[in-house]
C-alpha atoms as a PDB file:
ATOM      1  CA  UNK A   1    -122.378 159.906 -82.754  1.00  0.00           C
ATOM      2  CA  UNK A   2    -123.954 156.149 -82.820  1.00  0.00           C
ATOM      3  CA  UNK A   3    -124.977 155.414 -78.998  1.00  0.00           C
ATOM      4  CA  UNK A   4    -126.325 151.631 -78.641  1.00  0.00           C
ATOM      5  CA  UNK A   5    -129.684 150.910 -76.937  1.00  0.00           C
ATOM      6  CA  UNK A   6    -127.852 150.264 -73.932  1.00  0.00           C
ATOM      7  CA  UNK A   7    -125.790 153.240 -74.074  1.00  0.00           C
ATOM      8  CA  UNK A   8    -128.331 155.266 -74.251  1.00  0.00           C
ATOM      9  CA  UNK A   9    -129.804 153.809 -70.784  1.00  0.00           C
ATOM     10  CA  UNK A  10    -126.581 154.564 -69.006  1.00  0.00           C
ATOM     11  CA  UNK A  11    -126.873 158.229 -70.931  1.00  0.00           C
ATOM     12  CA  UNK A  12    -130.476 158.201 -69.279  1.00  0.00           C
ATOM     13  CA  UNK A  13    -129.147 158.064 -65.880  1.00  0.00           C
ATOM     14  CA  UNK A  14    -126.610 160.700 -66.596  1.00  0.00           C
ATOM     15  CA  UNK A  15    -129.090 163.179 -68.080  1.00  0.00           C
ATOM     16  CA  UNK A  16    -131.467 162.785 -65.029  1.00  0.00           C
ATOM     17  CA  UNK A  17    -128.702 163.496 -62.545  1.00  0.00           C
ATOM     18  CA  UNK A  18    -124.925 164.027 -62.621  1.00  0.00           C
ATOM     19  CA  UNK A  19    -122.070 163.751 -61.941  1.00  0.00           C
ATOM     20  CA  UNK A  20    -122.619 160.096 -60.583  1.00  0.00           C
ATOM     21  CA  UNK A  21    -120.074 157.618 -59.818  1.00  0.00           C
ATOM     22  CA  UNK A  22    -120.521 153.837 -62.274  1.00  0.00           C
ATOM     23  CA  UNK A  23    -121.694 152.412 -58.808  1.00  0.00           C
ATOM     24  CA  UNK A  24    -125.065 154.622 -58.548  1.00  0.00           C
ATOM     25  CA  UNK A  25    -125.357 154.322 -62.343  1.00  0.00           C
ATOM     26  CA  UNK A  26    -125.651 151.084 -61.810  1.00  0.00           C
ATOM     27  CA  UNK A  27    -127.900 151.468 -58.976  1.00  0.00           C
ATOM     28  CA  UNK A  28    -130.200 153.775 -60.693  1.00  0.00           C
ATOM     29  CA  UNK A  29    -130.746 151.001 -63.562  1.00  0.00           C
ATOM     30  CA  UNK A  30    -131.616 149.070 -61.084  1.00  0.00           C
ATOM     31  CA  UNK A  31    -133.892 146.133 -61.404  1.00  0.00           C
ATOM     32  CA  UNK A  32    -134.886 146.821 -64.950  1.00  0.00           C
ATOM     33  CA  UNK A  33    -131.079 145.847 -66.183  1.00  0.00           C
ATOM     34  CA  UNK A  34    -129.901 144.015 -63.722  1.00  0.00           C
ATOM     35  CA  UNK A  35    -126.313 144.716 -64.532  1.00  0.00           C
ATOM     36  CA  UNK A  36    -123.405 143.946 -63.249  1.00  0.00           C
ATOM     37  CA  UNK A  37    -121.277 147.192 -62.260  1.00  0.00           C
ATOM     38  CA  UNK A  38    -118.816 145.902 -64.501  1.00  0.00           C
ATOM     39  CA  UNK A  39    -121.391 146.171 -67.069  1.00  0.00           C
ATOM     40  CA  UNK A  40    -121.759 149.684 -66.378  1.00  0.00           C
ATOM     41  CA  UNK A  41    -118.421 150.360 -66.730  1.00  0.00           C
ATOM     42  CA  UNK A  42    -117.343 148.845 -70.204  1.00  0.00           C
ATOM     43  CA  UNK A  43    -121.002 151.164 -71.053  1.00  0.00           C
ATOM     44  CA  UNK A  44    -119.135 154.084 -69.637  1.00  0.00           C
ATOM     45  CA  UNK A  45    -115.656 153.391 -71.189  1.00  0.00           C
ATOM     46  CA  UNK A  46    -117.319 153.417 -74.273  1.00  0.00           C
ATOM     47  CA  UNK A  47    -119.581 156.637 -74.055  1.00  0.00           C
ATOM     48  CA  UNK A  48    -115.897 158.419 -73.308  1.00  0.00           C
ATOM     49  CA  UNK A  49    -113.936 156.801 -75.970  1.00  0.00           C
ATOM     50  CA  UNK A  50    -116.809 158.496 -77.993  1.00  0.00           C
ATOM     51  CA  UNK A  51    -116.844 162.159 -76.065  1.00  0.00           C
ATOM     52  CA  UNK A  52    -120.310 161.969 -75.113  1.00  0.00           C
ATOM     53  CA  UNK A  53    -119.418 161.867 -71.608  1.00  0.00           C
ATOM     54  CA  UNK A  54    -116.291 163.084 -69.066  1.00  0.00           C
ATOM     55  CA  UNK A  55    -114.938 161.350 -66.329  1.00  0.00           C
ATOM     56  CA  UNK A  56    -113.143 163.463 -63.677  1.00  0.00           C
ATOM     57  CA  UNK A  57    -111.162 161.560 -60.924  1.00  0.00           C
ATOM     58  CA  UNK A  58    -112.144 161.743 -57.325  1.00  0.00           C
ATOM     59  CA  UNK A  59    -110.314 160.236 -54.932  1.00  0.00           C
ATOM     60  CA  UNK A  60    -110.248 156.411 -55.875  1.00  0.00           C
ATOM     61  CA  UNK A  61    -113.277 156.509 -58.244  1.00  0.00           C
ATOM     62  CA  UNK A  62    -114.489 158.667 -61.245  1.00  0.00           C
ATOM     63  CA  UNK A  63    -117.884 160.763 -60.874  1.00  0.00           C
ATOM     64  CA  UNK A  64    -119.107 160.823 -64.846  1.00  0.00           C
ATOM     65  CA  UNK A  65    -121.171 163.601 -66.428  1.00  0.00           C
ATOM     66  CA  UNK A  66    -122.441 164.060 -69.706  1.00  0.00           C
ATOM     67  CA  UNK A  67    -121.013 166.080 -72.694  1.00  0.00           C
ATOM     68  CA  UNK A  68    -123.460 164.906 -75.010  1.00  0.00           C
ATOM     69  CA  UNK A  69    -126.915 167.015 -74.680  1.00  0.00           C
ATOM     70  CA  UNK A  70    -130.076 165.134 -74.040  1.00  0.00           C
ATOM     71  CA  UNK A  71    -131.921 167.354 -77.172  1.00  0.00           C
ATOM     72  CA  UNK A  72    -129.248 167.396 -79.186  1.00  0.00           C
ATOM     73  CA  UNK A  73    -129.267 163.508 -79.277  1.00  0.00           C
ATOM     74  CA  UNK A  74    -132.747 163.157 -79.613  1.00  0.00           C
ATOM     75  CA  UNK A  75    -132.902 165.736 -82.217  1.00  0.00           C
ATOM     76  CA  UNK A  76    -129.869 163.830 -84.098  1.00  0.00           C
ATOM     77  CA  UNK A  77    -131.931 160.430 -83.882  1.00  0.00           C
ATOM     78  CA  UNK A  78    -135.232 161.823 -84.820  1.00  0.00           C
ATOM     79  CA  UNK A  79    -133.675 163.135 -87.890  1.00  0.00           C
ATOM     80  CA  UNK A  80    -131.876 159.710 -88.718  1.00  0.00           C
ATOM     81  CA  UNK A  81    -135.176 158.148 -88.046  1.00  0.00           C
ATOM     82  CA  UNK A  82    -137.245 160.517 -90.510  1.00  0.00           C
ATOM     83  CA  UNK A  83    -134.332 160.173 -93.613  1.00  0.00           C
ATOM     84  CA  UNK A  84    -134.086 156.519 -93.269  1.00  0.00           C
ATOM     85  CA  UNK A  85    -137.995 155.561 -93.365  1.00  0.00           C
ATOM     86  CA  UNK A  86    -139.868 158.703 -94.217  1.00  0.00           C
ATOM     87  CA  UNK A  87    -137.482 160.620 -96.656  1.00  0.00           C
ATOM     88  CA  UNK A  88    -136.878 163.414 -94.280  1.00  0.00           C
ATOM     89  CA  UNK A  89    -141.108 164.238 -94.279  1.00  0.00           C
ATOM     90  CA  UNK A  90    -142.110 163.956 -91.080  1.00  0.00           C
ATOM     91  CA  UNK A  91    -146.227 164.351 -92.154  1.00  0.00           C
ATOM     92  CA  UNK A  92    -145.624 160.485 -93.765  1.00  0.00           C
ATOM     93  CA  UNK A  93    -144.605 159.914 -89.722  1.00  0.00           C
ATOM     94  CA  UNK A  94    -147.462 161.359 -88.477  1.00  0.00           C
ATOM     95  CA  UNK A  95    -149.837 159.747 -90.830  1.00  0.00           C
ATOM     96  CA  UNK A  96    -147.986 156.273 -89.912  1.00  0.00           C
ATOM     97  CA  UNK A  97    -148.480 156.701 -86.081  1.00  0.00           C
ATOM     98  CA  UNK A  98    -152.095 157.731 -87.167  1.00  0.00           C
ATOM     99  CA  UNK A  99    -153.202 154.838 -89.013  1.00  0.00           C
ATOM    100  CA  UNK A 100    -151.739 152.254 -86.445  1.00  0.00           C
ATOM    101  CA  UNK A 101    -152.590 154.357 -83.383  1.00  0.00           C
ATOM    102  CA  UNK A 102    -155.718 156.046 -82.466  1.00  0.00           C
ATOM    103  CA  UNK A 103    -154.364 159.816 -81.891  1.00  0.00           C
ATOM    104  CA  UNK A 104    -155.631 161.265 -78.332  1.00  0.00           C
ATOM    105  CA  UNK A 105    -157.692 164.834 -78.388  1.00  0.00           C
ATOM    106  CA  UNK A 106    -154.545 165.954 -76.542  1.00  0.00           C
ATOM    107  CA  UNK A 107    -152.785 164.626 -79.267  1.00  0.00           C
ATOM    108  CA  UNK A 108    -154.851 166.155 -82.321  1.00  0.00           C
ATOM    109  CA  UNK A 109    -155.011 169.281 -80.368  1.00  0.00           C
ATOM    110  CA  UNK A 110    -151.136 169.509 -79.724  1.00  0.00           C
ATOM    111  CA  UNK A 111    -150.286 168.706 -83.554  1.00  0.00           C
ATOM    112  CA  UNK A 112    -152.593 171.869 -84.623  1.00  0.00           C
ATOM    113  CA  UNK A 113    -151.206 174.014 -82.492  1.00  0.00           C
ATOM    114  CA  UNK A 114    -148.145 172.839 -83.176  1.00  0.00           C
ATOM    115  CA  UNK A 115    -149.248 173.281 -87.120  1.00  0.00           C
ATOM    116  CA  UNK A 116    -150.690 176.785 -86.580  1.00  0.00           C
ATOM    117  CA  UNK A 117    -147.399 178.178 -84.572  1.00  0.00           C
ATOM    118  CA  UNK A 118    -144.935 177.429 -87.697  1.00  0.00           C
ATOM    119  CA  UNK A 119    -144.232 180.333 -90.316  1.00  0.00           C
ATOM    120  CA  UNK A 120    -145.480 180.508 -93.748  1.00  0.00           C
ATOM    121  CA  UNK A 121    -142.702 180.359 -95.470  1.00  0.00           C
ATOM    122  CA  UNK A 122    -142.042 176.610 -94.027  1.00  0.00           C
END
């Protein structure tokens, strides 16, 4: 499902803690978004017209909590980002990231072992 930048932020929140009610959402974005709890709740309205969150009703407010997995999101985006600009190769990623960015020893070292742990028939 298509979550805007801003989406995801609110999605952020969730992930980290939950349920939550818009107010500490809001809260918990704090000074970095500086929005408006009506902000926060168009956000919200949005995330359950598309099922990646719930909404169960507590007294006069609504504590929210996410359907959506964090991985399964990130793994959905990662792969949208690989078809679209690397043709679903991810070594054409790493070599991009590589020739723009000088790659750590932790880096180098994590992508080997990373390298060495796959099977041989991949």
């Amino acid at each position: 499902m298509p979550i805007s930048e801003a989406e995801s932020a609110v999605m952020q929140v969730l992930w980290e803690r939950h349920p939550l009610t818009a107010e500490e959402i809001a809260a918990a974005l704090g000074a970095a978004r500086q929005w408006q709890e009506a902000t926060v709740k168009t956000l919200l309205n949005r995330l359950l017209n598309k099922g990646a969150i719930a909404a169960v009703k507590e007294g006069r407010r609504y504590l929210y909590s996410p359907l959506l997995q964090r991985e399964a999101y990130v793994h959905a985006q990662s792969k949208d980002l690989l078809d679209r600009l690397f043709d679903g190769r991810l070594a054409p990623l790493v070599a991009h990231f590589s020739a723009r960015q000088k790659l750590g020893a932790a880096d180098i070292a994590e992508l080997k072992r990373l390298i060495a742990e796959l099977p041989d028939d991949e």
